[in-house]
N, C-alpha and C. Protein backbone atom coordinates (compact mmCIF):
# COMPACT_ATOMS: atom_id res chain seq x y z
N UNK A 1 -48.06 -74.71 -34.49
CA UNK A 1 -47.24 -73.53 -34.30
C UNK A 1 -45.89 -73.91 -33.68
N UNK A 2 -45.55 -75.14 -32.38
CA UNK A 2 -44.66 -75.04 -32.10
C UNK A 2 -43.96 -75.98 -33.06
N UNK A 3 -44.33 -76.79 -33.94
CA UNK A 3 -43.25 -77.13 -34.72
C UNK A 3 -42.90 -76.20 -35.87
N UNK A 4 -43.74 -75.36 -35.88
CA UNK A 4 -43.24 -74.60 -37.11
C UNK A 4 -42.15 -73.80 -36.53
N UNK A 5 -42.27 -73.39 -34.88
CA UNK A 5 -40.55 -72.98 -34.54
C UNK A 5 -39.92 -73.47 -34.38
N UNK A 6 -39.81 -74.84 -33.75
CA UNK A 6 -38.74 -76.15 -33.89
C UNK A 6 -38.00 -76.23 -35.64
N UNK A 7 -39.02 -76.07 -36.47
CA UNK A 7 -38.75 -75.91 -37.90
C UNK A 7 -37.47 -74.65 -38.20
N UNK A 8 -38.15 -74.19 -37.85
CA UNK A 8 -37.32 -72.63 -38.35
C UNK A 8 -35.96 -72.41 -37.40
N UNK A 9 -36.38 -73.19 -36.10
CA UNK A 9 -34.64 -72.76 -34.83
C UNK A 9 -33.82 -73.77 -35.54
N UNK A 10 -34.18 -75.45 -36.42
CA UNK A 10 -33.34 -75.75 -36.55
C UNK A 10 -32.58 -75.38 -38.10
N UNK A 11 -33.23 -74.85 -38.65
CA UNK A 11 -33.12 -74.26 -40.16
C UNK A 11 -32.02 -72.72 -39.83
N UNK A 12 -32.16 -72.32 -38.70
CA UNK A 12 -31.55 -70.94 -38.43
C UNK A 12 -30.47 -72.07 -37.70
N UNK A 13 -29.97 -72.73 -36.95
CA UNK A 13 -28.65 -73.07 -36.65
C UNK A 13 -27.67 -73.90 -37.50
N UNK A 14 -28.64 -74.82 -38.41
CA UNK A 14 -28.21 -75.63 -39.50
C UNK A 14 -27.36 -74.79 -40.21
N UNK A 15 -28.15 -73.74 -40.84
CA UNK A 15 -27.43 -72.63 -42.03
C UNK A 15 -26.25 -71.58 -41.10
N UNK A 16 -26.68 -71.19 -39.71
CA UNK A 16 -25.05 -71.08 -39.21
C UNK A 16 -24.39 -71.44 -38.89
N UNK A 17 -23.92 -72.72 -38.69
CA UNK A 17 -23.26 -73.78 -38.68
C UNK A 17 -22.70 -74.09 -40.00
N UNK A 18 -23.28 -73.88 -41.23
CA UNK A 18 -22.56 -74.28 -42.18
C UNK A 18 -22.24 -73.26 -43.34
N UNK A 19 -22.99 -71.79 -42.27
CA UNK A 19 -21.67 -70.52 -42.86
C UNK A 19 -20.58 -70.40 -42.18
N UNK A 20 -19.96 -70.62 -41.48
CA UNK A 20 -18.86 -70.01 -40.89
C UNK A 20 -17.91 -71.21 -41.04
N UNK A 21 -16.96 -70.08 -41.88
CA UNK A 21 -15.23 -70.83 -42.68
C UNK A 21 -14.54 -70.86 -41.00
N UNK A 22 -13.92 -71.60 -41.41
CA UNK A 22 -12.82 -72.41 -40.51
C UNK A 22 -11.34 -71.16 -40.64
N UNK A 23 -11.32 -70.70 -39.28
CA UNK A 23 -10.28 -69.69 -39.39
C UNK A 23 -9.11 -69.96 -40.37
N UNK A 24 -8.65 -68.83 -40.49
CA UNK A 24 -7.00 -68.76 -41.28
C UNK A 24 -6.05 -69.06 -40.32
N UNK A 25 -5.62 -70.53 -40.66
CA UNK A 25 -4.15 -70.57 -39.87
C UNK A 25 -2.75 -69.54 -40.29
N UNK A 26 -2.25 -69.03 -39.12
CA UNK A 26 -1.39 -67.88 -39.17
C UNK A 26 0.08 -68.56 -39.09
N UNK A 27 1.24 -68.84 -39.85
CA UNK A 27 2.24 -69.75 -39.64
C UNK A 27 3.18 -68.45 -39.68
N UNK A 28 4.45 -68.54 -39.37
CA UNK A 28 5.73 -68.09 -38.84
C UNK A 28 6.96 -68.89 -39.52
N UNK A 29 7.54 -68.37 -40.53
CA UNK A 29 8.69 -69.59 -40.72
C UNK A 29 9.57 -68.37 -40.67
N UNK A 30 10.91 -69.43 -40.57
CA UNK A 30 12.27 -68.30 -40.99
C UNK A 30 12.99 -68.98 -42.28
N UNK A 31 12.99 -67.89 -43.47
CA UNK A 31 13.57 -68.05 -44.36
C UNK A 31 15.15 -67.86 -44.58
N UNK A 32 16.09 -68.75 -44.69
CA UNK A 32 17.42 -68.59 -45.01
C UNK A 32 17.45 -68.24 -46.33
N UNK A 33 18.20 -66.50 -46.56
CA UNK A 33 18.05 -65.60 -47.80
C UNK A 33 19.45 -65.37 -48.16
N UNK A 34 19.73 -64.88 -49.20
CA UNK A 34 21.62 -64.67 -49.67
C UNK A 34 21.58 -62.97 -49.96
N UNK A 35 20.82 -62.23 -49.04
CA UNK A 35 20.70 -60.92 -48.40
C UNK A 35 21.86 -60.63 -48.12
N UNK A 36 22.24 -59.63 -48.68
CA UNK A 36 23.56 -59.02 -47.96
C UNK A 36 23.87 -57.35 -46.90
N UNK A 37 22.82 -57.22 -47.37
CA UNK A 37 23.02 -55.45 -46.91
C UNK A 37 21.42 -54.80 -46.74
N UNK A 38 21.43 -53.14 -46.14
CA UNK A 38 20.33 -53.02 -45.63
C UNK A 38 19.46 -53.08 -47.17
N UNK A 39 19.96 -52.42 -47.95
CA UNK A 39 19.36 -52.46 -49.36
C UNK A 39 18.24 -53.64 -49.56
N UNK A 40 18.83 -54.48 -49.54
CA UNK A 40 18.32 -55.85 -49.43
C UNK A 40 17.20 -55.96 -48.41
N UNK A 41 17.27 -55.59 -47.31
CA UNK A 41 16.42 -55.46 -46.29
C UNK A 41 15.17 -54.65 -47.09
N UNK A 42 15.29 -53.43 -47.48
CA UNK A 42 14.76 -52.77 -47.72
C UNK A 42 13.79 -53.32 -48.70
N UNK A 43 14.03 -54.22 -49.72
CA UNK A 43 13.91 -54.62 -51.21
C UNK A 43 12.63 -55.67 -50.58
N UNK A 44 13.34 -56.52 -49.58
CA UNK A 44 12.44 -57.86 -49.67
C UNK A 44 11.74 -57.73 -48.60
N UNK A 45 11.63 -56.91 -47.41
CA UNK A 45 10.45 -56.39 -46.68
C UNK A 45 9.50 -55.30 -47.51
N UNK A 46 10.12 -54.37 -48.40
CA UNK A 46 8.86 -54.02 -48.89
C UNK A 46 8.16 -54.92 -50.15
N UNK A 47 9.10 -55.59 -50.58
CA UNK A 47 8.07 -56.47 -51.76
C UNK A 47 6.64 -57.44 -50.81
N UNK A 48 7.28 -57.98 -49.59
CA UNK A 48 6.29 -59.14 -49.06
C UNK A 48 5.59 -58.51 -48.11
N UNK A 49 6.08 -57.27 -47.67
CA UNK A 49 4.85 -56.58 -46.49
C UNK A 49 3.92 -56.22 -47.25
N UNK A 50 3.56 -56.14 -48.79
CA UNK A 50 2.75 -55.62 -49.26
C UNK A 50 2.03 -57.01 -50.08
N UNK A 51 1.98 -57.72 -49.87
CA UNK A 51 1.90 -59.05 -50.68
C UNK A 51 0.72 -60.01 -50.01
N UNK A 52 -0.52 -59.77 -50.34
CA UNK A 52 -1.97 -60.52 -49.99
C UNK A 52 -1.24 -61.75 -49.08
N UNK A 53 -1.84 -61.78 -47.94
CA UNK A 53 -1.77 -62.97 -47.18
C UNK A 53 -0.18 -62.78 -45.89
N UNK A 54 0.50 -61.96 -46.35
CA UNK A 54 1.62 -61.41 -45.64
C UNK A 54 1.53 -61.01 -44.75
N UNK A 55 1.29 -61.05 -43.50
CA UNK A 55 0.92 -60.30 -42.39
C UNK A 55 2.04 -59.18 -41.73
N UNK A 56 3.66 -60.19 -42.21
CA UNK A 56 4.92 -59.66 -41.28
C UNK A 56 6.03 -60.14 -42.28
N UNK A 57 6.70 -59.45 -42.45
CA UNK A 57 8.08 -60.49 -43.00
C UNK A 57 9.07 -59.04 -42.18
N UNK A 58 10.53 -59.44 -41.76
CA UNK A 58 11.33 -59.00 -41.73
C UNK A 58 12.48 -60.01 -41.45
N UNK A 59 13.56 -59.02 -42.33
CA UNK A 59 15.20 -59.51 -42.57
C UNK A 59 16.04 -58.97 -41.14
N UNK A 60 16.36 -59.80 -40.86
CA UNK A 60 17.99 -59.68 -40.10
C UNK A 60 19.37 -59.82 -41.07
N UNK A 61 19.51 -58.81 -41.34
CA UNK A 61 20.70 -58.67 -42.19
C UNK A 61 21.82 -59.64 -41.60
N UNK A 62 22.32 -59.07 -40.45
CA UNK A 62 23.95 -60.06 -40.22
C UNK A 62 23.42 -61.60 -40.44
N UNK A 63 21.80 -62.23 -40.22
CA UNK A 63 22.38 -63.66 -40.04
C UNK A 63 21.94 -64.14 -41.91
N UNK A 64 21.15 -63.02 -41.99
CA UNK A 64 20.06 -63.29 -43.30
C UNK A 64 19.16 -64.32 -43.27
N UNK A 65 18.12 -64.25 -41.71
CA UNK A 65 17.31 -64.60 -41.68
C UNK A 65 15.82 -63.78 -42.04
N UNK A 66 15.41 -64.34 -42.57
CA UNK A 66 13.64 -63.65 -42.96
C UNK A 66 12.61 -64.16 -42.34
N UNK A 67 12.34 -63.87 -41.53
CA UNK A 67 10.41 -64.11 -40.71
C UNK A 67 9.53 -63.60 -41.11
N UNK A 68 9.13 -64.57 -41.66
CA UNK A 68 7.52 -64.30 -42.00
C UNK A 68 6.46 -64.86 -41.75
N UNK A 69 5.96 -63.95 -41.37
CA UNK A 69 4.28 -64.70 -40.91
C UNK A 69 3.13 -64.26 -41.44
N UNK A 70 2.36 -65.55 -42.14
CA UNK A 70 1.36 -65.38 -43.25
C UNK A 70 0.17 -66.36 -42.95
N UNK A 71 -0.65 -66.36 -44.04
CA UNK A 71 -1.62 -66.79 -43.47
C UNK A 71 -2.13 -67.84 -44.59
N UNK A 72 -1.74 -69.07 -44.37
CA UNK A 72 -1.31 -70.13 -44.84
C UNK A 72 -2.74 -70.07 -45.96
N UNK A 73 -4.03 -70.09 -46.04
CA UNK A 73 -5.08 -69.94 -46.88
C UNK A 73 -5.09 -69.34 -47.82
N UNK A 74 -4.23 -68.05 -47.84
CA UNK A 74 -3.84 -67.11 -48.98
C UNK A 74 -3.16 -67.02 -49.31
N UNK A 75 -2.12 -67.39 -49.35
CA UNK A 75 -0.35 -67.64 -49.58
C UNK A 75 0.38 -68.74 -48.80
N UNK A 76 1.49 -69.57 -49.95
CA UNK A 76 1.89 -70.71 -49.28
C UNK A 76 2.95 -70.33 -49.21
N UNK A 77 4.22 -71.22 -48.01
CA UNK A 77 5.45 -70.93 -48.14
C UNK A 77 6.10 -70.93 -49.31
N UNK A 78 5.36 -71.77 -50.38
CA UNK A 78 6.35 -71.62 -51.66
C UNK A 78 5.99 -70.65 -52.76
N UNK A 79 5.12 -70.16 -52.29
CA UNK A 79 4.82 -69.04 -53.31
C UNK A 79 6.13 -67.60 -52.55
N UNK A 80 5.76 -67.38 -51.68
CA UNK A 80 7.14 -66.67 -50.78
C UNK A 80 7.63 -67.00 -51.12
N UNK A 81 8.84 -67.74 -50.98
CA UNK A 81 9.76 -68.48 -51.63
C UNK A 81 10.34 -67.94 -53.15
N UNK A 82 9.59 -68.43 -53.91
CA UNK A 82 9.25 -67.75 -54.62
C UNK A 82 9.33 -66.68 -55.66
N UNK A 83 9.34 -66.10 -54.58
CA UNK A 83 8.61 -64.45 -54.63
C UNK A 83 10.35 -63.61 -54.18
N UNK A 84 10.81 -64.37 -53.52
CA UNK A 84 11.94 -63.63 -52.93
C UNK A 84 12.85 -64.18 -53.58
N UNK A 85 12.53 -65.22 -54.43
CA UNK A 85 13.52 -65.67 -55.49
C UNK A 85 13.44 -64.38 -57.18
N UNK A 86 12.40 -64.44 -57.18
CA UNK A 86 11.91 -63.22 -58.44
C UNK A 86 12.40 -61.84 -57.55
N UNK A 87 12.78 -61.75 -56.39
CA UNK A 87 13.69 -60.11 -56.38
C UNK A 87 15.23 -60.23 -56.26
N UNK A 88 15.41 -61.71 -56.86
CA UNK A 88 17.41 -61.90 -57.04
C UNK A 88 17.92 -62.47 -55.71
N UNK A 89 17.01 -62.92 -54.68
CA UNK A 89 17.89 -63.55 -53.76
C UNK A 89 17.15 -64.95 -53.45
N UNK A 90 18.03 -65.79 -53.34
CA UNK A 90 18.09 -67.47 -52.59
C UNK A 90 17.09 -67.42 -51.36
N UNK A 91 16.17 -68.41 -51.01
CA UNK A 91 15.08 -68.38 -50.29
C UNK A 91 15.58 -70.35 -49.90
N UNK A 92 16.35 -70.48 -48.94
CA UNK A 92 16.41 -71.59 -48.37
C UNK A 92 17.06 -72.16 -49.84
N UNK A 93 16.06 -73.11 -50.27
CA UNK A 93 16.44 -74.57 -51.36
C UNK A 93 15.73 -73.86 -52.97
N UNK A 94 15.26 -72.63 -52.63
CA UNK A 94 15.06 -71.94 -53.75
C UNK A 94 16.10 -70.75 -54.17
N UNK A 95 16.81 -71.07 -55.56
CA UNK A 95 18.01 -70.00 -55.59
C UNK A 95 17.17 -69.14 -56.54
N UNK A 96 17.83 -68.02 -56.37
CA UNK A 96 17.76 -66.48 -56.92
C UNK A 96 17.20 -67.13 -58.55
N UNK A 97 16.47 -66.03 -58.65
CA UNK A 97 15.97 -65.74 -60.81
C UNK A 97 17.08 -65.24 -60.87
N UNK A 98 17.88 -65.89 -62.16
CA UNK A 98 19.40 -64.90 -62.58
C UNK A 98 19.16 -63.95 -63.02
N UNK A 99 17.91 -63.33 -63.75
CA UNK A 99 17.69 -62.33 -64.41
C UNK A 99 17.32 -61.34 -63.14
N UNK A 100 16.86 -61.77 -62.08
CA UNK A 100 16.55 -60.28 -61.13
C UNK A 100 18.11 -60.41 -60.77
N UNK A 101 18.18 -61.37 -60.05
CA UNK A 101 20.25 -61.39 -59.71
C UNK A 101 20.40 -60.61 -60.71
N UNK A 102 21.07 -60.63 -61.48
CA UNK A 102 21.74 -59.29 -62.71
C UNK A 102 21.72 -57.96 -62.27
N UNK A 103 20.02 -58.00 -62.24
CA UNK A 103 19.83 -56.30 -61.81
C UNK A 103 19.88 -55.99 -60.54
N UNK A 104 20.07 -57.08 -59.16
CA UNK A 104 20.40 -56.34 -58.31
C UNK A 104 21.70 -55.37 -58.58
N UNK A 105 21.90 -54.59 -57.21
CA UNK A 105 23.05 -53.52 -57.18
C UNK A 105 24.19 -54.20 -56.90
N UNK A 106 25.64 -54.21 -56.79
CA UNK A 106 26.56 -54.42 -56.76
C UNK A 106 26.72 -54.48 -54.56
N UNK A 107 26.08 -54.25 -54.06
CA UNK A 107 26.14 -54.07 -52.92
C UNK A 107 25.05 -55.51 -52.29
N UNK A 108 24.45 -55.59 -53.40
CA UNK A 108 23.31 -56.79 -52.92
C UNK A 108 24.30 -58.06 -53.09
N UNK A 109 24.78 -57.98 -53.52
CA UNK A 109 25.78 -59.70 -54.33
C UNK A 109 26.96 -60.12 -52.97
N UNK A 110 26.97 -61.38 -53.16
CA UNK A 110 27.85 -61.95 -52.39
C UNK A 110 29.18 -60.89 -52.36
N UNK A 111 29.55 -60.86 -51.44
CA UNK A 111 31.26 -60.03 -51.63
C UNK A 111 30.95 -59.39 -52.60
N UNK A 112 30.18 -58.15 -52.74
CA UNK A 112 30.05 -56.96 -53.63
C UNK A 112 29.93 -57.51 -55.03
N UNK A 113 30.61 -59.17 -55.55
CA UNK A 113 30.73 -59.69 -56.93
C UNK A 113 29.44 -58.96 -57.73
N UNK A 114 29.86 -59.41 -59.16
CA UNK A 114 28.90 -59.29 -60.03
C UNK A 114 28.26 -60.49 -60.33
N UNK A 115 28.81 -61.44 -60.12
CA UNK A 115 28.53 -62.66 -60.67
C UNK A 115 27.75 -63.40 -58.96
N UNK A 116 26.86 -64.54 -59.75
CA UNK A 116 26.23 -65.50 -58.98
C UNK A 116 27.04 -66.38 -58.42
């Protein structure tokens, strides 16, 4: 009898020990964006606050910095990246999709331009 509970306590710590995942690391970067206005603010905090693994993103317009903090298991910095490249703006060493560039507004673009 008592090895049959020695049996079973180590069969019950073995198997929880080798359910439990290894937390989600939570990272923080700041993205340098070619954001110009609140519009912009508006555009690329709601695309990534809603975006699996996103915990936080927000723009500082005057410096056009972006903080975001995600959760590195479900989303990588370069998928962000990315991601803020597919809504027309520059993400650090990743430049804008020309085709979302286009359709931003005339207020999103460098010096109001139309052009990239």
């Amino acid at each position: 009898m008592k090895n049959s509970l020695l049996v079973l306590a180590l069969l019950f710590v073995s198997s929880f020990g080798f359910s439990q995942k290894t937390a989600a690391k939570v990272e923080t970067v700041v993205i340098a964006t070619s954001a110009e206005c609140d519009e912009c603010k508006e555009r690329i905090e709601g695309a990534l606050n809603y975006t699996k693994g996103v915990k936080f993103a927000e723009l500082d317009v005057p410096s056009r910095k972006l903080t975001v903090k995600f959760k590195n298991d479900v989303i990588s910095l370069a998928e962000i990246k990315k991601q803020v490249s597919l809504l027309g703006y520059n993400a650090d060493e990743v430049l804008a999709d020309p085709t979302a560039f286009e359709k931003l507004p005339a207020c999103c673009k460098p010096n109001g331009m139309e052009k990239h």
